[in-house]
C-alpha atoms as a PDB file:
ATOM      1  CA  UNK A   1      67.329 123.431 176.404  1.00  0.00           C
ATOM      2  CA  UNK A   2      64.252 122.514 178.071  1.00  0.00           C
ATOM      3  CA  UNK A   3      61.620 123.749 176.566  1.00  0.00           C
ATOM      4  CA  UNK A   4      58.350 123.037 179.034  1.00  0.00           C
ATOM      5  CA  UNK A   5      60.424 125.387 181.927  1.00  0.00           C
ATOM      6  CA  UNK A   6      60.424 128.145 179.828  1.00  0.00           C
ATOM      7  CA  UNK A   7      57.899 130.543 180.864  1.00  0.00           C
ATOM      8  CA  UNK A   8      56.801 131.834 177.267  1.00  0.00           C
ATOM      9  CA  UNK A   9      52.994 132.186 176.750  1.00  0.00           C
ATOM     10  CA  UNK A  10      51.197 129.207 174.650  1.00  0.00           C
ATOM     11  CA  UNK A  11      49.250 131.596 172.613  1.00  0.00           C
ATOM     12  CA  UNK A  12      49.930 135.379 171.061  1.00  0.00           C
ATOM     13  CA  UNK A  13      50.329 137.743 173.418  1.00  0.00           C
ATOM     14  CA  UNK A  14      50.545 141.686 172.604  1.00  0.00           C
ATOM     15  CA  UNK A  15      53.932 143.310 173.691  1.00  0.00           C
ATOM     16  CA  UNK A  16      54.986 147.012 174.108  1.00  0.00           C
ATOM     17  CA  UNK A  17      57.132 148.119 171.457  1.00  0.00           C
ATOM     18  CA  UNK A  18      59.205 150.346 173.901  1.00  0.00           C
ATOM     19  CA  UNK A  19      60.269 147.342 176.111  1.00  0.00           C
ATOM     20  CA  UNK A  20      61.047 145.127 173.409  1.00  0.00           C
ATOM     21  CA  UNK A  21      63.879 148.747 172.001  1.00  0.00           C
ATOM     22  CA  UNK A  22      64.880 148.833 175.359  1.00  0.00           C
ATOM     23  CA  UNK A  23      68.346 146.762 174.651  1.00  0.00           C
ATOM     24  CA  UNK A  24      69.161 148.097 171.083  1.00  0.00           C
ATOM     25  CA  UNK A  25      67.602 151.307 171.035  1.00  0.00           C
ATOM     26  CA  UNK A  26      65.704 149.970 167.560  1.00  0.00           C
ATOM     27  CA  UNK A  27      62.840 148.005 167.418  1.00  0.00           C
ATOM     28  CA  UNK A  28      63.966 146.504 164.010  1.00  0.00           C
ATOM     29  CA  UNK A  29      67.448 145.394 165.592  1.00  0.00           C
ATOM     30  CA  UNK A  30      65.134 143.541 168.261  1.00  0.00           C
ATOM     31  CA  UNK A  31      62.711 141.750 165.639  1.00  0.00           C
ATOM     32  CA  UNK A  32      65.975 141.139 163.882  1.00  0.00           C
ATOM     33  CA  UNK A  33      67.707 139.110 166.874  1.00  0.00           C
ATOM     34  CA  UNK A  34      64.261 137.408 167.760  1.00  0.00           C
ATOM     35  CA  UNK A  35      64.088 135.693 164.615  1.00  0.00           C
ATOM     36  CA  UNK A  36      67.421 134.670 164.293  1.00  0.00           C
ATOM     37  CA  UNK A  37      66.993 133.464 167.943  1.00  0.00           C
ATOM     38  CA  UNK A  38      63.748 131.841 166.800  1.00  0.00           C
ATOM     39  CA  UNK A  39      65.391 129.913 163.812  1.00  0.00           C
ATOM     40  CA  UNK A  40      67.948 128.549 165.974  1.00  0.00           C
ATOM     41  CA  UNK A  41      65.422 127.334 168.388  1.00  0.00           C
ATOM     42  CA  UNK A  42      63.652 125.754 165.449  1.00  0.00           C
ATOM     43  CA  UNK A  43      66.397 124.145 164.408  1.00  0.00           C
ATOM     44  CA  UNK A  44      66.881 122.849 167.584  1.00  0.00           C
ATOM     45  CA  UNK A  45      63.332 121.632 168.460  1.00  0.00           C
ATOM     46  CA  UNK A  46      62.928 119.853 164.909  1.00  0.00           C
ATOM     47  CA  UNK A  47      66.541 117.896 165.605  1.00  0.00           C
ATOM     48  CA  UNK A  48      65.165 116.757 168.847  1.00  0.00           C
ATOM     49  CA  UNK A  49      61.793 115.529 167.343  1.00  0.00           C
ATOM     50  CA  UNK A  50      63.534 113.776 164.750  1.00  0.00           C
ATOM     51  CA  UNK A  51      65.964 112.062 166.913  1.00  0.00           C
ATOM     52  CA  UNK A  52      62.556 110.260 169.405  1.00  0.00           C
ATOM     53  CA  UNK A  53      61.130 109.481 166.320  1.00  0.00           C
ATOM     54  CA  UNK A  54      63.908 107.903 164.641  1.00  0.00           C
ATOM     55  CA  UNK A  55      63.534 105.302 167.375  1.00  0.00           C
ATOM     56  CA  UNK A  56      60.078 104.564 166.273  1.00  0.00           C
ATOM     57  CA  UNK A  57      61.178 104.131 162.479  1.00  0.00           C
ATOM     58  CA  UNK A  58      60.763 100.904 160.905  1.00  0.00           C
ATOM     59  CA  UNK A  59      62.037  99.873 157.016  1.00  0.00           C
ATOM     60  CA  UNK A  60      59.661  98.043 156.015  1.00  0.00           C
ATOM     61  CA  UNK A  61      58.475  98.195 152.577  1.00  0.00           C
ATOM     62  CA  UNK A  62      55.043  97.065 153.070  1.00  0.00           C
ATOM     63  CA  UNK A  63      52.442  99.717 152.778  1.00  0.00           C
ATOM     64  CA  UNK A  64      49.671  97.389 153.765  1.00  0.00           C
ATOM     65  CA  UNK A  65      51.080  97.608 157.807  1.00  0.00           C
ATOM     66  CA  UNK A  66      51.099 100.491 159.233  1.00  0.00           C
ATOM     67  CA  UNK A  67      51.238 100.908 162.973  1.00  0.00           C
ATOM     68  CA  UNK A  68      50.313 103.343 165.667  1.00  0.00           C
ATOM     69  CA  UNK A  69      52.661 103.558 168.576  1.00  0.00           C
ATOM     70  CA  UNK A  70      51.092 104.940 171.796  1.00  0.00           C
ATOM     71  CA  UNK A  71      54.541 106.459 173.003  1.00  0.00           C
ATOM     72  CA  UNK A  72      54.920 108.591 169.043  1.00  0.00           C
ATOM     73  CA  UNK A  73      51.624 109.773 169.468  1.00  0.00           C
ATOM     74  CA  UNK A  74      52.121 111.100 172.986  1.00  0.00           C
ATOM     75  CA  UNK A  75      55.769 112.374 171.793  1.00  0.00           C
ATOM     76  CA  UNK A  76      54.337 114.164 168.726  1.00  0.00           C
ATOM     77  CA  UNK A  77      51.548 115.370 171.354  1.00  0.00           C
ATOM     78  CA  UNK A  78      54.141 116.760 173.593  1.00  0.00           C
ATOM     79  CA  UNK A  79      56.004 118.480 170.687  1.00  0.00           C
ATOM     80  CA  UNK A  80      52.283 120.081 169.654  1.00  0.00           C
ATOM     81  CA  UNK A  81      51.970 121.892 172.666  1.00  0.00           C
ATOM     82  CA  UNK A  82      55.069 123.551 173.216  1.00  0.00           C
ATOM     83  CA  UNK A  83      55.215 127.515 172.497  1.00  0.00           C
ATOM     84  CA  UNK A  84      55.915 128.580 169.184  1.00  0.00           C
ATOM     85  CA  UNK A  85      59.879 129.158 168.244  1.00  0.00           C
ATOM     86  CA  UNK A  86      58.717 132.786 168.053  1.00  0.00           C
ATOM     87  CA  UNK A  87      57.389 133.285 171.661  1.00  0.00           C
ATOM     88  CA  UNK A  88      60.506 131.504 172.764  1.00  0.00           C
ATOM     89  CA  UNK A  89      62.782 133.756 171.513  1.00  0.00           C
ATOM     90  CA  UNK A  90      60.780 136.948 172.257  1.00  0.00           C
ATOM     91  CA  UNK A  91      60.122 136.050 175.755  1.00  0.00           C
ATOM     92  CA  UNK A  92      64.467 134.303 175.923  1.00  0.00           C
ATOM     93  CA  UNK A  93      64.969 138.329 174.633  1.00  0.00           C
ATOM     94  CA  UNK A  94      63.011 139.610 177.247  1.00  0.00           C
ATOM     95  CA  UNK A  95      64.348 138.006 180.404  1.00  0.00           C
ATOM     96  CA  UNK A  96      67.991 139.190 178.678  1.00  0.00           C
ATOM     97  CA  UNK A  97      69.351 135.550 178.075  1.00  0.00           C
ATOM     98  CA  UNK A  98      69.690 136.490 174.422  1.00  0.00           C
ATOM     99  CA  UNK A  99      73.611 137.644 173.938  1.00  0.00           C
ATOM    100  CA  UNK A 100      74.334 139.335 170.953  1.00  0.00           C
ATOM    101  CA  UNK A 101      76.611 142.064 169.564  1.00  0.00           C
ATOM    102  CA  UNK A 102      76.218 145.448 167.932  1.00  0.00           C
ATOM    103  CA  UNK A 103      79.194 144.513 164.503  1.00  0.00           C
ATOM    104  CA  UNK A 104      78.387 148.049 162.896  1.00  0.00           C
ATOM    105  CA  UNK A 105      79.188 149.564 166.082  1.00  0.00           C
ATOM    106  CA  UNK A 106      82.633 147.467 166.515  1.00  0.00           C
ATOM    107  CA  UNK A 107      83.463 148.273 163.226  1.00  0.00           C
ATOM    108  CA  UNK A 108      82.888 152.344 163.552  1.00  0.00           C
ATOM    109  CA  UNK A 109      85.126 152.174 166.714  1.00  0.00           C
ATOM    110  CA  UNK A 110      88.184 149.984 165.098  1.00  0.00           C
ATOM    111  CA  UNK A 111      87.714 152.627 161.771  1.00  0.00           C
ATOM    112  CA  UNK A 112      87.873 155.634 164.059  1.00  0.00           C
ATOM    113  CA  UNK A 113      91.438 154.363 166.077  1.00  0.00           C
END
């Protein structure tokens, strides 16, 4: 996933509760699937830092050296600005590229055949 063409908001931005119900008809279903949408991307965004930065890794046991590499900064920089996992998955919900599934639902209809 790139992250940079996602067009979430940088900062906080205030949301109408209606529009966020829309898709589940309860606004505590939506939070719900946001922030198991936002752990994922978490997840996902920490496993990609720590992969870049594995390349900068060195094994030395000397405390006395430590160095500052131009390209860690600017990755660690990059990683800074991004939008929070949150607005991610709020704005990912939004737009309707969040797929998920209603199991209390499938379970009433399987009870009731």
């Amino acid at each position: 996933m790139d992250y940079k063409k996602s067009k979430a908001p940088t900062n906080t931005v205030t949301r109408n509760i209606m529009d966020l119900c829309k898709d589940t008809g309860n606004i505590y279903k939506s939070v719900a699937i946001i922030s198991k949408r936002a752990n994922q991307i978490s997840v996902e965004i920490k496993q990609d830092l720590s992969k870049k930065l594995a390349e900068f890794a060195s094994y030395n046991d000397s405390l006395e050296e430590v160095f500052e590499n131009r390209e860690q900064i600017e990755i660690s920089r990059y990683y800074e600005k991004l939008p929070k996992p949150t607005l991610l998955a709020t704005q990912e919900f939004i737009d309707g590229n969040v797929h998920w599934r209603d199991t209390q639902k499938e379970n009433q209809k399987e009870a009731l055949q």
